[in-house]
Structure formats: C-alpha cells, structure tokens
PDB file of N, CA and C in Angstrom:
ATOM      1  N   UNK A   1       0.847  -1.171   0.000  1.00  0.00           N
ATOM      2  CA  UNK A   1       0.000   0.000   0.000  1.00  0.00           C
ATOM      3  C   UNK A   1       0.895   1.239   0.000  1.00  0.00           C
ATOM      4  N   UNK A   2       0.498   2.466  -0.978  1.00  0.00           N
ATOM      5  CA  UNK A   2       1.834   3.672  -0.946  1.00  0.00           C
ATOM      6  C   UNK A   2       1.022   4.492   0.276  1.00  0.00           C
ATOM      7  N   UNK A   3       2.085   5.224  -0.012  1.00  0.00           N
ATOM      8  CA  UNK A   3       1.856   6.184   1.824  1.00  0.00           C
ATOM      9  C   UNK A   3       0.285   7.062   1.762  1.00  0.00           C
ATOM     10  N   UNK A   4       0.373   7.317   0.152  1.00  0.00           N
ATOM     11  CA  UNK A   4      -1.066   8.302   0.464  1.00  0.00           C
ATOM     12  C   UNK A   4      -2.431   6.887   0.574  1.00  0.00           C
ATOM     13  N   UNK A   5      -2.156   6.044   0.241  1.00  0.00           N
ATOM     14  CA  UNK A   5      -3.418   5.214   0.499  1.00  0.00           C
ATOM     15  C   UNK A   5      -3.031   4.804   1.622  1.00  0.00           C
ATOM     16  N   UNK A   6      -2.133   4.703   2.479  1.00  0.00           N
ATOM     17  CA  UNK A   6      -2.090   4.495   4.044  1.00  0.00           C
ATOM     18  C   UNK A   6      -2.729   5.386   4.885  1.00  0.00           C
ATOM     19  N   UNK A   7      -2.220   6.831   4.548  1.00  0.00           N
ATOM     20  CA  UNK A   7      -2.727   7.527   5.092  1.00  0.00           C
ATOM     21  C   UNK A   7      -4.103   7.817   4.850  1.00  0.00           C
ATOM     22  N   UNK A   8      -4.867   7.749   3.604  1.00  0.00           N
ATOM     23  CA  UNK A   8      -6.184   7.612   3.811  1.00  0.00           C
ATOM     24  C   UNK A   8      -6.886   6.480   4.699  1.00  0.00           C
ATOM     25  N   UNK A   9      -6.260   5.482   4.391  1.00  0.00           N
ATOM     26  CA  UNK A   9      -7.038   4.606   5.199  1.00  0.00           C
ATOM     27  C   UNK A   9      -6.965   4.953   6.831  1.00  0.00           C
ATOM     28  N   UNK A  10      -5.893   5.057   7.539  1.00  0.00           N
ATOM     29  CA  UNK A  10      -5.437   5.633   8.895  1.00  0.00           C
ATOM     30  C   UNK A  10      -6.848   6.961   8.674  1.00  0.00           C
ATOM     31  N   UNK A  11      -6.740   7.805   8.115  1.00  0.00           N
ATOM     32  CA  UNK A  11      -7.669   8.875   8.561  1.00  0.00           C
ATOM     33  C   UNK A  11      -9.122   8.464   8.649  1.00  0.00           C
ATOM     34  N   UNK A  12      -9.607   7.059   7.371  1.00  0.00           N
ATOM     35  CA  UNK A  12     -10.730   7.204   7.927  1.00  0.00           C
ATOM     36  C   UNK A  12     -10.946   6.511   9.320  1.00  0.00           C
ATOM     37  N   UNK A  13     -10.178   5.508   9.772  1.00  0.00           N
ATOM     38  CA  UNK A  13     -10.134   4.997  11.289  1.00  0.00           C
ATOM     39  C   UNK A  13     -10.360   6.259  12.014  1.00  0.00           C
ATOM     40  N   UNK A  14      -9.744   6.876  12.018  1.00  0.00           N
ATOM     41  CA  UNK A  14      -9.339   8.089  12.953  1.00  0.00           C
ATOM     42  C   UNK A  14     -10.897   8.887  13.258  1.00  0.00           C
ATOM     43  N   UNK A  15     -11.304   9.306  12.071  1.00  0.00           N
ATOM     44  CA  UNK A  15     -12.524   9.693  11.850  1.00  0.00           C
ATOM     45  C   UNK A  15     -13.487   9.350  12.685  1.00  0.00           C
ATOM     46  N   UNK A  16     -13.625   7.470  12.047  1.00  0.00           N
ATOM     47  CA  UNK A  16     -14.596   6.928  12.835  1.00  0.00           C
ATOM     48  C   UNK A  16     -14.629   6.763  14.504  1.00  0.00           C
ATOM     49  N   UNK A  17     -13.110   7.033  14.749  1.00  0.00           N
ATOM     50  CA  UNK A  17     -12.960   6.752  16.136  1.00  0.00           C
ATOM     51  C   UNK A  17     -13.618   7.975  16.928  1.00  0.00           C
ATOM     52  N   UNK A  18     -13.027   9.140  16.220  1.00  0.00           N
ATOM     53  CA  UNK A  18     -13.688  10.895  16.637  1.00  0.00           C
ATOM     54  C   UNK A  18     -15.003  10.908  16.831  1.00  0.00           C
ATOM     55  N   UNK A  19     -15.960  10.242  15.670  1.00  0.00           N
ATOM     56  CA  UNK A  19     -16.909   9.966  15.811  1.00  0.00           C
ATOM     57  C   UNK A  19     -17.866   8.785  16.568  1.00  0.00           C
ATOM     58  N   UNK A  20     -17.029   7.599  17.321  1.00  0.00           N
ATOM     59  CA  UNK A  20     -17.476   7.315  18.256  1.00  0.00           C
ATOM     60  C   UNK A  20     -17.403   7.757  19.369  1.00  0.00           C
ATOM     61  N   UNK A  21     -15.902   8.556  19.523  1.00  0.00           N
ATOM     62  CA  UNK A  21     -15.766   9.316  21.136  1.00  0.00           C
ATOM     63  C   UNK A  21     -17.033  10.347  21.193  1.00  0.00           C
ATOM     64  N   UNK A  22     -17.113  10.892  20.267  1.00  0.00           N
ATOM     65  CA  UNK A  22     -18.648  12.383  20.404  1.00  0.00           C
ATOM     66  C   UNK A  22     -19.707  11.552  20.384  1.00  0.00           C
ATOM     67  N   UNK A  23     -19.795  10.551  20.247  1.00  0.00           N
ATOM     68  CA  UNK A  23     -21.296  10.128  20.213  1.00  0.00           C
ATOM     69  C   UNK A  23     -21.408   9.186  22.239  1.00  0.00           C
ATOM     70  N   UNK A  24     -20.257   8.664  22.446  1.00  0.00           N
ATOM     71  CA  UNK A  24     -20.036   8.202  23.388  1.00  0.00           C
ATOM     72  C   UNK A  24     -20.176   9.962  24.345  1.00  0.00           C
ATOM     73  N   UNK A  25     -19.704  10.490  24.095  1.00  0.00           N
ATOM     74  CA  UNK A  25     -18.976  11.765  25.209  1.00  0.00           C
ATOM     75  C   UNK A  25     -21.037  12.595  25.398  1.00  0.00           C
ATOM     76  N   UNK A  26     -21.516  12.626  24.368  1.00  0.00           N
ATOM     77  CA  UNK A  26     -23.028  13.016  24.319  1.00  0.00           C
ATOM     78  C   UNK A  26     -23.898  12.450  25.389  1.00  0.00           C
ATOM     79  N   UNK A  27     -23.650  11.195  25.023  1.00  0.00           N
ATOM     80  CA  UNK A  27     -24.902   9.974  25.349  1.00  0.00           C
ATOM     81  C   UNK A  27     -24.354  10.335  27.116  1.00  0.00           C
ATOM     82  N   UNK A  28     -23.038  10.792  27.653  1.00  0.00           N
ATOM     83  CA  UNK A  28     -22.797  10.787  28.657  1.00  0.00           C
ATOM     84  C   UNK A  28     -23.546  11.732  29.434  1.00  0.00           C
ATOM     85  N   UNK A  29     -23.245  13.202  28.576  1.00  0.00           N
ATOM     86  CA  UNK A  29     -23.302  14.259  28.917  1.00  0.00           C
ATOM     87  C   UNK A  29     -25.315  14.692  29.086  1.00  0.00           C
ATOM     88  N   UNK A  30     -25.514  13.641  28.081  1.00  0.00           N
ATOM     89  CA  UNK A  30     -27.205  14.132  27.788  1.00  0.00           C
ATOM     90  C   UNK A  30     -27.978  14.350  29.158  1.00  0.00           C
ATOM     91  N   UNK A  31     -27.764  13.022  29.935  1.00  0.00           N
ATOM     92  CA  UNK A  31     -28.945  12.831  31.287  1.00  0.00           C
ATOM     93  C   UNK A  31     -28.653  14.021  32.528  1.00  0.00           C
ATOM     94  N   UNK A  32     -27.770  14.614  32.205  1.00  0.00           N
ATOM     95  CA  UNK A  32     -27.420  16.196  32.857  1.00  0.00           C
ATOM     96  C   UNK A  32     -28.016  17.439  32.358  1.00  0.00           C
ATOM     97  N   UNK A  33     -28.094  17.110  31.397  1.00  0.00           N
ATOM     98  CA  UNK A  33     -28.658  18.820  30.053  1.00  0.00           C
ATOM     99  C   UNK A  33     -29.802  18.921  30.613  1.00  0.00           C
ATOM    100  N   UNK A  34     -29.416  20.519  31.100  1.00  0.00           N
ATOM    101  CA  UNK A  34     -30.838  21.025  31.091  1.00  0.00           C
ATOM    102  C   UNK A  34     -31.501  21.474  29.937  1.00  0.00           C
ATOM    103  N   UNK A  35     -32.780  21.491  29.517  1.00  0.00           N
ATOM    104  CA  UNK A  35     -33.735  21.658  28.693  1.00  0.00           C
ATOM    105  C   UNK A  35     -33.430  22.712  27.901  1.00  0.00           C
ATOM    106  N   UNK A  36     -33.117  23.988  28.655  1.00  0.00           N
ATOM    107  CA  UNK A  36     -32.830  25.121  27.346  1.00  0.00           C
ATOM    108  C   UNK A  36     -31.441  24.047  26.769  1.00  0.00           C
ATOM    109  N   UNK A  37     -29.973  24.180  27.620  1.00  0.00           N
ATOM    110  CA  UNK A  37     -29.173  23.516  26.646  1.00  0.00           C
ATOM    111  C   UNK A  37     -29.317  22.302  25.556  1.00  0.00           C
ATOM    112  N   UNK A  38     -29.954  21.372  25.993  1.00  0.00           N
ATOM    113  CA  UNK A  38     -30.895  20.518  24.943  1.00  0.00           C
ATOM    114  C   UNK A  38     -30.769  21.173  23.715  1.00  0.00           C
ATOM    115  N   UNK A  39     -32.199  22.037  23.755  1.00  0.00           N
ATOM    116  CA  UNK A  39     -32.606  22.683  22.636  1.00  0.00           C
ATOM    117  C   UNK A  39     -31.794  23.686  22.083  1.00  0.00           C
ATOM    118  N   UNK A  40     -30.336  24.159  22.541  1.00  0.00           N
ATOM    119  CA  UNK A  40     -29.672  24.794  22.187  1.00  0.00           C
ATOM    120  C   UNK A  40     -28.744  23.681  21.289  1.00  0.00           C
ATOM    121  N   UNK A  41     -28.733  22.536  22.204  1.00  0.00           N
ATOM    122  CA  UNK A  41     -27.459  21.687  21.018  1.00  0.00           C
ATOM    123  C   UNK A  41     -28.250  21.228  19.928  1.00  0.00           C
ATOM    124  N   UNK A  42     -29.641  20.934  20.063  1.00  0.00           N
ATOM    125  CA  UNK A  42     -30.478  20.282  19.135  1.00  0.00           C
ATOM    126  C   UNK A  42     -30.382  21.384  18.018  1.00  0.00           C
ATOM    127  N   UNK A  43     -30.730  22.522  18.132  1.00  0.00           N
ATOM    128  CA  UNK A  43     -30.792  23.615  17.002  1.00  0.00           C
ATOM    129  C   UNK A  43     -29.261  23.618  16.312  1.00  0.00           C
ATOM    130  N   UNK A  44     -28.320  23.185  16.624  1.00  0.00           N
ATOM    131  CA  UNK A  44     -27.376  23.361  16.059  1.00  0.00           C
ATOM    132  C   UNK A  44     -26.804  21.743  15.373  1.00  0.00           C
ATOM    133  N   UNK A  45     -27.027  20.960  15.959  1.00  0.00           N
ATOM    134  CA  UNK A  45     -27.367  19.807  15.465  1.00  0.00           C
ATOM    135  C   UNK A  45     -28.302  19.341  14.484  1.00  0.00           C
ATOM    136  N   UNK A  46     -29.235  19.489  14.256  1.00  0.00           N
ATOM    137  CA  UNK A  46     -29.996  19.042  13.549  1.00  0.00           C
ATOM    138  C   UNK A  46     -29.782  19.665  12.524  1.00  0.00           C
ATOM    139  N   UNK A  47     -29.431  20.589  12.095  1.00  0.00           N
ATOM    140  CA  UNK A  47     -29.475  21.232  10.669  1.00  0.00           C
ATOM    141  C   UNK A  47     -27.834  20.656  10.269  1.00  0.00           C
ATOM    142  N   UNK A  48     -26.741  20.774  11.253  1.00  0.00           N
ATOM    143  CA  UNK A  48     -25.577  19.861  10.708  1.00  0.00           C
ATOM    144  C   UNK A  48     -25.971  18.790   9.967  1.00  0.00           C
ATOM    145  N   UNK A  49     -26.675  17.808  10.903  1.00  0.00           N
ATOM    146  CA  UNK A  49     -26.897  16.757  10.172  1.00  0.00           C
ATOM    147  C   UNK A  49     -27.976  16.356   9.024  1.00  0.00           C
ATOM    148  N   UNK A  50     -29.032  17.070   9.135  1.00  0.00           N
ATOM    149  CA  UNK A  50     -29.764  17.342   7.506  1.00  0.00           C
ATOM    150  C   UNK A  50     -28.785  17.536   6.215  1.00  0.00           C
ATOM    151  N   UNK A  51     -27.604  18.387   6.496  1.00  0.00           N
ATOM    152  CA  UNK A  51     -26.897  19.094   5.689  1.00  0.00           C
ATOM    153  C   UNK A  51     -26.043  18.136   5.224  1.00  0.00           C
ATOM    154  N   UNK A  52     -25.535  16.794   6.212  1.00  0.00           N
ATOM    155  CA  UNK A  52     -24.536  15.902   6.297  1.00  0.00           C
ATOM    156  C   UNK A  52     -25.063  14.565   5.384  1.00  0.00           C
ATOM    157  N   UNK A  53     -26.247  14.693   5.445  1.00  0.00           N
ATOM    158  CA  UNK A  53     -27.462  13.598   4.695  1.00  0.00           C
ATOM    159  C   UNK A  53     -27.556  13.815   3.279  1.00  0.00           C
ATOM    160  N   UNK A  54     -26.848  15.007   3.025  1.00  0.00           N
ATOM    161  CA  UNK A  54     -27.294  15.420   1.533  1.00  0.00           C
ATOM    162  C   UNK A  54     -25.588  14.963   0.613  1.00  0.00           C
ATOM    163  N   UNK A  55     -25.425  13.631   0.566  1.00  0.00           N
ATOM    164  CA  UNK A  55     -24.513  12.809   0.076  1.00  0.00           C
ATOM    165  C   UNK A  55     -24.212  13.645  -1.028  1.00  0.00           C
ATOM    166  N   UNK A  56     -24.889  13.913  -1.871  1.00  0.00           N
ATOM    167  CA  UNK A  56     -24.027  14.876  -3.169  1.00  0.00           C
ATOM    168  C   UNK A  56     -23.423  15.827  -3.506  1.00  0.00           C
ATOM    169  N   UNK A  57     -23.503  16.607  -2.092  1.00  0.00           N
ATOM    170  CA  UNK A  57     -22.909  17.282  -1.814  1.00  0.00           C
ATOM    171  C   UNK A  57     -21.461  17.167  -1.382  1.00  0.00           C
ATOM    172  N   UNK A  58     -20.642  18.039  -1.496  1.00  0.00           N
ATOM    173  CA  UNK A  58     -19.618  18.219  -1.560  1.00  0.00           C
ATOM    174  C   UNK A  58     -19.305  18.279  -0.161  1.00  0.00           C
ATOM    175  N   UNK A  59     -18.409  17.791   0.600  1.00  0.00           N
ATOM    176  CA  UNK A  59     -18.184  18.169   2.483  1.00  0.00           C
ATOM    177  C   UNK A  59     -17.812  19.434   2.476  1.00  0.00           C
ATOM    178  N   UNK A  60     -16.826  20.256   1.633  1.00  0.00           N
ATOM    179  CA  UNK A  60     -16.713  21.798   1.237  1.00  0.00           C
ATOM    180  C   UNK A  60     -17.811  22.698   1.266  1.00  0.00           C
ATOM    181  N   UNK A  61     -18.586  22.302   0.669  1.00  0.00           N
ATOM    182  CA  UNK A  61     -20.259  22.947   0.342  1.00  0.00           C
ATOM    183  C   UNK A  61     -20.895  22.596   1.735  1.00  0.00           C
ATOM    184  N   UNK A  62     -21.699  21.424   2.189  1.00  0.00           N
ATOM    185  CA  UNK A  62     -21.756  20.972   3.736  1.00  0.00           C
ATOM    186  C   UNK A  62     -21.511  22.027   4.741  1.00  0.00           C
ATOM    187  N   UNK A  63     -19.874  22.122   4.623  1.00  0.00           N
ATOM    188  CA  UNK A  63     -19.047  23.254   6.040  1.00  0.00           C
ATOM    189  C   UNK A  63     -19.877  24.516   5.982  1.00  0.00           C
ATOM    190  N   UNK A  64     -19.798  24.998   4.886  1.00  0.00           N
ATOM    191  CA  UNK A  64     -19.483  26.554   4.139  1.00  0.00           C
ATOM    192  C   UNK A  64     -21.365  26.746   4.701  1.00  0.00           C
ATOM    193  N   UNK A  65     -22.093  26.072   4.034  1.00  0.00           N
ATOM    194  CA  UNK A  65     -24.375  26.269   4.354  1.00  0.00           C
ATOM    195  C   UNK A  65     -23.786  26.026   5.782  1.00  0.00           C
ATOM    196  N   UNK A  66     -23.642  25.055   6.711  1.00  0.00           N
ATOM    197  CA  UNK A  66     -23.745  24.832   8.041  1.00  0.00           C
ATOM    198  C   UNK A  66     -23.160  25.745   8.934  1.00  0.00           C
ATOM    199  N   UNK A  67     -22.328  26.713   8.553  1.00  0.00           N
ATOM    200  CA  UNK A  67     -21.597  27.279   8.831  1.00  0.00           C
ATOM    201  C   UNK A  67     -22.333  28.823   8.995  1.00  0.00           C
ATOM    202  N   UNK A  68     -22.801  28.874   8.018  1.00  0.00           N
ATOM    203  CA  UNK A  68     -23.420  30.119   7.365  1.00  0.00           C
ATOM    204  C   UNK A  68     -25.212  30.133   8.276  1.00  0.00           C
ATOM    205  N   UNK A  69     -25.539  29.043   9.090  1.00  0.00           N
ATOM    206  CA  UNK A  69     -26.364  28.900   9.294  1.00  0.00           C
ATOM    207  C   UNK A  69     -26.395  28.788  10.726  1.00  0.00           C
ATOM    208  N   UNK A  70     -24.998  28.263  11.427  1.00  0.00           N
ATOM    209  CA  UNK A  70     -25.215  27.815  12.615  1.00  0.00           C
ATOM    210  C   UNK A  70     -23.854  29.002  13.236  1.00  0.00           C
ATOM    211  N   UNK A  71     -23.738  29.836  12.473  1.00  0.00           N
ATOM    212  CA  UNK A  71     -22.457  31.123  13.458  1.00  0.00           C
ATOM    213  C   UNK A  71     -23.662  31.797  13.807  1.00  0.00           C
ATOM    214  N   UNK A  72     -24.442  31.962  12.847  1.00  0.00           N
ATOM    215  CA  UNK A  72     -25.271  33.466  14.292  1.00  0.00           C
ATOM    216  C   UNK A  72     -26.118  32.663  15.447  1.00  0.00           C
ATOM    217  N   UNK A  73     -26.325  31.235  15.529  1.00  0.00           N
ATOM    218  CA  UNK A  73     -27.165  30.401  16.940  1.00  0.00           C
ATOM    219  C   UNK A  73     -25.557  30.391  17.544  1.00  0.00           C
ATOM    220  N   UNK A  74     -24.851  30.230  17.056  1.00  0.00           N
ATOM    221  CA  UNK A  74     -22.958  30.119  18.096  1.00  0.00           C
ATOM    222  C   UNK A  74     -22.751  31.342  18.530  1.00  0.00           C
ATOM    223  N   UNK A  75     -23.271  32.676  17.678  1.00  0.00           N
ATOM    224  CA  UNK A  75     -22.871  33.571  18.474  1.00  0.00           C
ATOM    225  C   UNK A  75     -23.660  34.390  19.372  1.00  0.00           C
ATOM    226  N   UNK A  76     -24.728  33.912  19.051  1.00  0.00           N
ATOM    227  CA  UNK A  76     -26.043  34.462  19.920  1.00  0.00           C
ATOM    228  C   UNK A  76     -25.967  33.583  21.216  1.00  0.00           C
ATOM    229  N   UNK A  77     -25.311  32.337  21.199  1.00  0.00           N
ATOM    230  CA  UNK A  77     -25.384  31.514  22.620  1.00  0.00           C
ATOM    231  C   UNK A  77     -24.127  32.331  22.920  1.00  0.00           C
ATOM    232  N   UNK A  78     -23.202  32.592  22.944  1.00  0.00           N
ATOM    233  CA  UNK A  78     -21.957  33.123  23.800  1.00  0.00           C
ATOM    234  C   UNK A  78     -21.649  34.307  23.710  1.00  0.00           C
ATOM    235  N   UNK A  79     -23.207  35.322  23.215  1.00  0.00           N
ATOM    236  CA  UNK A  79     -23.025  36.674  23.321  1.00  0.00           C
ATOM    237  C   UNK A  79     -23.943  36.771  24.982  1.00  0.00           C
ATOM    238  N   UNK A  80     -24.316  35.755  25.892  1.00  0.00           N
ATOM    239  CA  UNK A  80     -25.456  35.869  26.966  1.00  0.00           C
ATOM    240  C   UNK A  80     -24.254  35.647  27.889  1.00  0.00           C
TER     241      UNK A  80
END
C-alpha cells in the first residue's frame, strides 16, 4: 500500500474513532442537560446533520451552508 493510500485509510479509522468518542462523550453528557441547553445543542445539530445527509454534496459545500447557518445560533449563545 503507498503512503497516500495508508494515510487515507489511517484517517478514515481516525474519523470513525472521533466519531465514536462524540457520540459516546453526548450519550454521557445528555442525562445532565438542562432543557434550554438541549434545545440549544439540538438547534445546532440538527441542521448539521440534515446538511450531512445530503450525500451529493460536496463536504466543502456541507461546512461553508452549516456554517453560514449555525455562526449566528454560536454567536447568539456566547453573546449571553
């Protein structure tokens, strides 16, 4: 295997691992959340992942809408 197909493969491990620690680190954190925070991670969540569902999209394109959508709920939570 040459180094750049090593290293792809290593990143997507890596990935998936990132993405089990946040899903593990959530499920921890959830039975503590109070209700506004809830609905504060949910609003910022849920449109990530609508956005993440739309496979034909480009992950470039993805960042750039999610981004564009979820800085003013990021900055409206840490302007209080």
């Amino acid at each position: 295997m040459s180094d750049p197909e090593a290293t792809h493969d290593r990143l997507g491990v890596d990935i998936l691992s990132a993405h089990e620690r946040l899903t593990r680190t959530i499920e921890a954190r959830l039975p503590a959340l109070p209700l506004e925070e809830r609905e504060r991670y949910f609003a910022v969540l849920s449109p990530l992942v609508d956005k993440l569902e739309e496979i034909e999209k480009p992950l470039r394109q993805v960042f750039r809408e999610a981004a564009a959508e979820l800085l003013p709920i990021l900055m409206q939570r840490f302007a209080r």
